[in-house]
Protein backbone atom coordinates (compact mmCIF):
# COMPACT_ATOMS: atom_id res chain seq x y z
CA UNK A 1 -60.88 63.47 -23.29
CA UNK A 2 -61.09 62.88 -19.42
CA UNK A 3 -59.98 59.74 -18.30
CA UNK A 4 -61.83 58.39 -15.10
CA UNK A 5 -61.12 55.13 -13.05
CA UNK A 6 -63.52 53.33 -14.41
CA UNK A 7 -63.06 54.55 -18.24
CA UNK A 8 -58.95 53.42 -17.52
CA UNK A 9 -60.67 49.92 -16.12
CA UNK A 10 -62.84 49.46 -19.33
CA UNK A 11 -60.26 50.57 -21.61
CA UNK A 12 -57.55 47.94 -20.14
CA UNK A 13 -60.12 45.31 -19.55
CA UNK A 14 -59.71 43.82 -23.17
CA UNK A 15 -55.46 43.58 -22.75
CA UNK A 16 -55.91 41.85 -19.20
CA UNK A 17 -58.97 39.50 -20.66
CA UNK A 18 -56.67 38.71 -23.98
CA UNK A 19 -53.21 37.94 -21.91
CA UNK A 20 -55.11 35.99 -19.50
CA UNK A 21 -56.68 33.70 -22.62
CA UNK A 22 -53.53 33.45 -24.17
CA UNK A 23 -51.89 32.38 -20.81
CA UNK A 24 -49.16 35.25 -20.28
CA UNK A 25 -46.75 34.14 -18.00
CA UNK A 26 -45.79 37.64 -17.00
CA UNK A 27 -49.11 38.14 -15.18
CA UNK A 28 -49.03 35.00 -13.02
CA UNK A 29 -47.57 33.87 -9.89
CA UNK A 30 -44.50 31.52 -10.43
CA UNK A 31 -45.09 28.11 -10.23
CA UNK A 32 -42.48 24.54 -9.48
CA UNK A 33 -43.01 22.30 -12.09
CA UNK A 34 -40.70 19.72 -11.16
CA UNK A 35 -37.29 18.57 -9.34
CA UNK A 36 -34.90 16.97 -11.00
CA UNK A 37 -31.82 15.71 -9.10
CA UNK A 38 -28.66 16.63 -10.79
CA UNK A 39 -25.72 14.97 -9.80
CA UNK A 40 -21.69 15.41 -10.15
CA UNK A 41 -20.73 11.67 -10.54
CA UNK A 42 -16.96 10.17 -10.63
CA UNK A 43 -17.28 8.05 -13.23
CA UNK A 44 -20.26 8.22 -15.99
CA UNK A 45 -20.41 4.89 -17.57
CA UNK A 46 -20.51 3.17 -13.90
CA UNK A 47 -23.35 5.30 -12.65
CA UNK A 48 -25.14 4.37 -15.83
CA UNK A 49 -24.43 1.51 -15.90
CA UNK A 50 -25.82 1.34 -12.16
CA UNK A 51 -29.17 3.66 -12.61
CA UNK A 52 -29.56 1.26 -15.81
CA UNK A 53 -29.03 -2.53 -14.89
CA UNK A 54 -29.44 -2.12 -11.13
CA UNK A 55 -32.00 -0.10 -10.49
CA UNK A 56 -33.92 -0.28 -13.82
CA UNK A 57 -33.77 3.13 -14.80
CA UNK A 58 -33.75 3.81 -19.29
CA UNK A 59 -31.13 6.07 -20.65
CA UNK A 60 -33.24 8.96 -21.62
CA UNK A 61 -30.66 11.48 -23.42
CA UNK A 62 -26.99 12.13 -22.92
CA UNK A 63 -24.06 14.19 -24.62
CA UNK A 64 -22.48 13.42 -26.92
CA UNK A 65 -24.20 11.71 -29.39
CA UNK A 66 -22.14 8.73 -28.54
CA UNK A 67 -19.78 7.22 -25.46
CA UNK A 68 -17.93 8.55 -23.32
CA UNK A 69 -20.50 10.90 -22.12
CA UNK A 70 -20.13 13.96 -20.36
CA UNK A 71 -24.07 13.84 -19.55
CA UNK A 72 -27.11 11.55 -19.21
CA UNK A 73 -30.36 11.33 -18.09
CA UNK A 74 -31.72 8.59 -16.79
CA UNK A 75 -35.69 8.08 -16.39
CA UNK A 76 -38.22 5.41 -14.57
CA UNK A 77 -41.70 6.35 -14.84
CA UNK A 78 -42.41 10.25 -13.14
CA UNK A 79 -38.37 9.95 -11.90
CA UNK A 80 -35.78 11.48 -13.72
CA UNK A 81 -32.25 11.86 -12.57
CA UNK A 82 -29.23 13.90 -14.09
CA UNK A 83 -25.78 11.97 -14.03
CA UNK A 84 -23.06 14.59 -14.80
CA UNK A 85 -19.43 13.33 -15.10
CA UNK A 86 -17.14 15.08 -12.51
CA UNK A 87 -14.21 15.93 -15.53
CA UNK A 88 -16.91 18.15 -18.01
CA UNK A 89 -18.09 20.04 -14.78
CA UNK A 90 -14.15 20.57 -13.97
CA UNK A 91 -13.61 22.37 -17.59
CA UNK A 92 -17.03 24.60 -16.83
CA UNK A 93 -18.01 25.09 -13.17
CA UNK A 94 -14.65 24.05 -11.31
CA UNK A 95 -15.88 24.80 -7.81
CA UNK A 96 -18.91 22.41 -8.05
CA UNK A 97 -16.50 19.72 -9.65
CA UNK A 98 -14.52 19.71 -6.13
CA UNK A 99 -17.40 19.50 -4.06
CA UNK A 100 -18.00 16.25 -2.16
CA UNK A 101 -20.56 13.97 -4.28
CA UNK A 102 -22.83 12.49 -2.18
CA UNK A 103 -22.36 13.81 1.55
CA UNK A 104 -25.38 14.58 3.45
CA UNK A 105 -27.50 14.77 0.63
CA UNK A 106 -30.52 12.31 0.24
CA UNK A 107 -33.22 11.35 -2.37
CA UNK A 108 -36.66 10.47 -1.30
CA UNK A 109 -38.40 8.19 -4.52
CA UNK A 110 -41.94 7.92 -3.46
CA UNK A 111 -43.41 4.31 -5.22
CA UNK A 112 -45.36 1.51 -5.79
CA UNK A 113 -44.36 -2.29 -5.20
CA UNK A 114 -41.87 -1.10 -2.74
CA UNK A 115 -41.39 -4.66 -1.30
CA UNK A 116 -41.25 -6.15 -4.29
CA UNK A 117 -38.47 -3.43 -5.41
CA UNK A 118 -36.51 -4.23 -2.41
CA UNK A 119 -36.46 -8.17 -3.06
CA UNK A 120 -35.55 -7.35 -6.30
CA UNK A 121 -32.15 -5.09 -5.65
CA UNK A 122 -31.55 -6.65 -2.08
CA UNK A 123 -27.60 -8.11 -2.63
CA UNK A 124 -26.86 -5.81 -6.14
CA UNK A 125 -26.88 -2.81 -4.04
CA UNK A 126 -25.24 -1.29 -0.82
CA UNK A 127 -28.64 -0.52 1.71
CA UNK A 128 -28.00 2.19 4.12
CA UNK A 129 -31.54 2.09 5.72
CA UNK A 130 -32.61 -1.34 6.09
CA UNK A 131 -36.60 -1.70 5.30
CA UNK A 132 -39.03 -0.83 7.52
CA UNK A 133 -42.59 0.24 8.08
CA UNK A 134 -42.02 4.22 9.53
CA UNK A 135 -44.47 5.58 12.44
CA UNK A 136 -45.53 8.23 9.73
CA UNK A 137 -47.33 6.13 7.59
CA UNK A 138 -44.49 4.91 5.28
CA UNK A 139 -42.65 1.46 4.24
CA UNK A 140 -38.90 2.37 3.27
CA UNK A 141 -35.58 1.71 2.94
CA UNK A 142 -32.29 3.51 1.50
CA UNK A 143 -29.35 2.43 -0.55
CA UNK A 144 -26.09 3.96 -1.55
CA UNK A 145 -25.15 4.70 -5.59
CA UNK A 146 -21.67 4.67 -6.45
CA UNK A 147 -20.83 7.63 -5.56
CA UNK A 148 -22.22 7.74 -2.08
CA UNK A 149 -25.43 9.36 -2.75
CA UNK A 150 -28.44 8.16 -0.68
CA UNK A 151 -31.69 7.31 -2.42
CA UNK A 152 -35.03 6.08 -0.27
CA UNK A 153 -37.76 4.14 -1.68
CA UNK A 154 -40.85 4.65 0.10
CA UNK A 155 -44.34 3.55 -0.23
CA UNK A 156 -47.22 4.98 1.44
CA UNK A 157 -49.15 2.71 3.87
């Protein structure tokens, strides 16, 4: 049997029509989904405890089963943030456990009600950026967790 181009096209177009229906992943182009922050904290319970009764976060998951934690995750509508405590990521990655926390990095929380969020936390939290309306076409300000990372709420104009 002689195979031509278009007999090899017609033969295969069945396996490309069948992966595409069934969406194989091996086909497409990679795609973000999402970004969640994941950070090396000092101490677990007070970041919690900060992400939680500060700044209104819920406890979505953590490890173990019950306190201490290593690990939790803390959620507030589309936000989810990663709180790792700095002694478990000693015992399994010990050069990211002796990097700085905080530093120069920064989260941007993009939001609704952003006034009303800053009259809320103004005086339970340390603000970094005080609020303002920005030339771009957003209303912001920035804080400070306990461990010196930087988080901006910002609401569109």
């Amino acid at each position: 049997m002689k195979f031509t181009l278009m007999s090899m096209a017609v033969l295969c177009l069945p396996v490309v029509a069948a992966a595409l229906a069934r969406g194989d992943q091996s086909t497409a182009a990679p795609s973000f989904e999402g970004l969640t922050p994941n950070l090396v904290v000092a101490n677990l319970e007070k970041s919690l405890a900060f992400y939680r009764d500060v700044l209104g976060f819920e406890l979505d998951m953590h490890v173990p089963d019950a306190p201490p934690y290593v690990f939790a995750a803390v959620k507030r509508g589309g936000v989810q943030i990663f709180l790792n405590d700095v002694s478990a990521v000693r015992k399994d990655f010990p050069a990211l456990a002796e990097r700085a926390r905080g530093g120069g990095n920064t989260m941007y929380i993009k939001m609704t009600g952003v006034e009303a969020y800053h009259q809320q936390i103004q005086g339970k939290v340390k603000i970094v950026v005080p609020f303002v309306r920005q030339p771009y076409g957003m209303t912001e300000f920035g804080i400070e967790d306990p461990d010196g990372y930087v988080i901006f709420f910002a609401q569109q104009d």
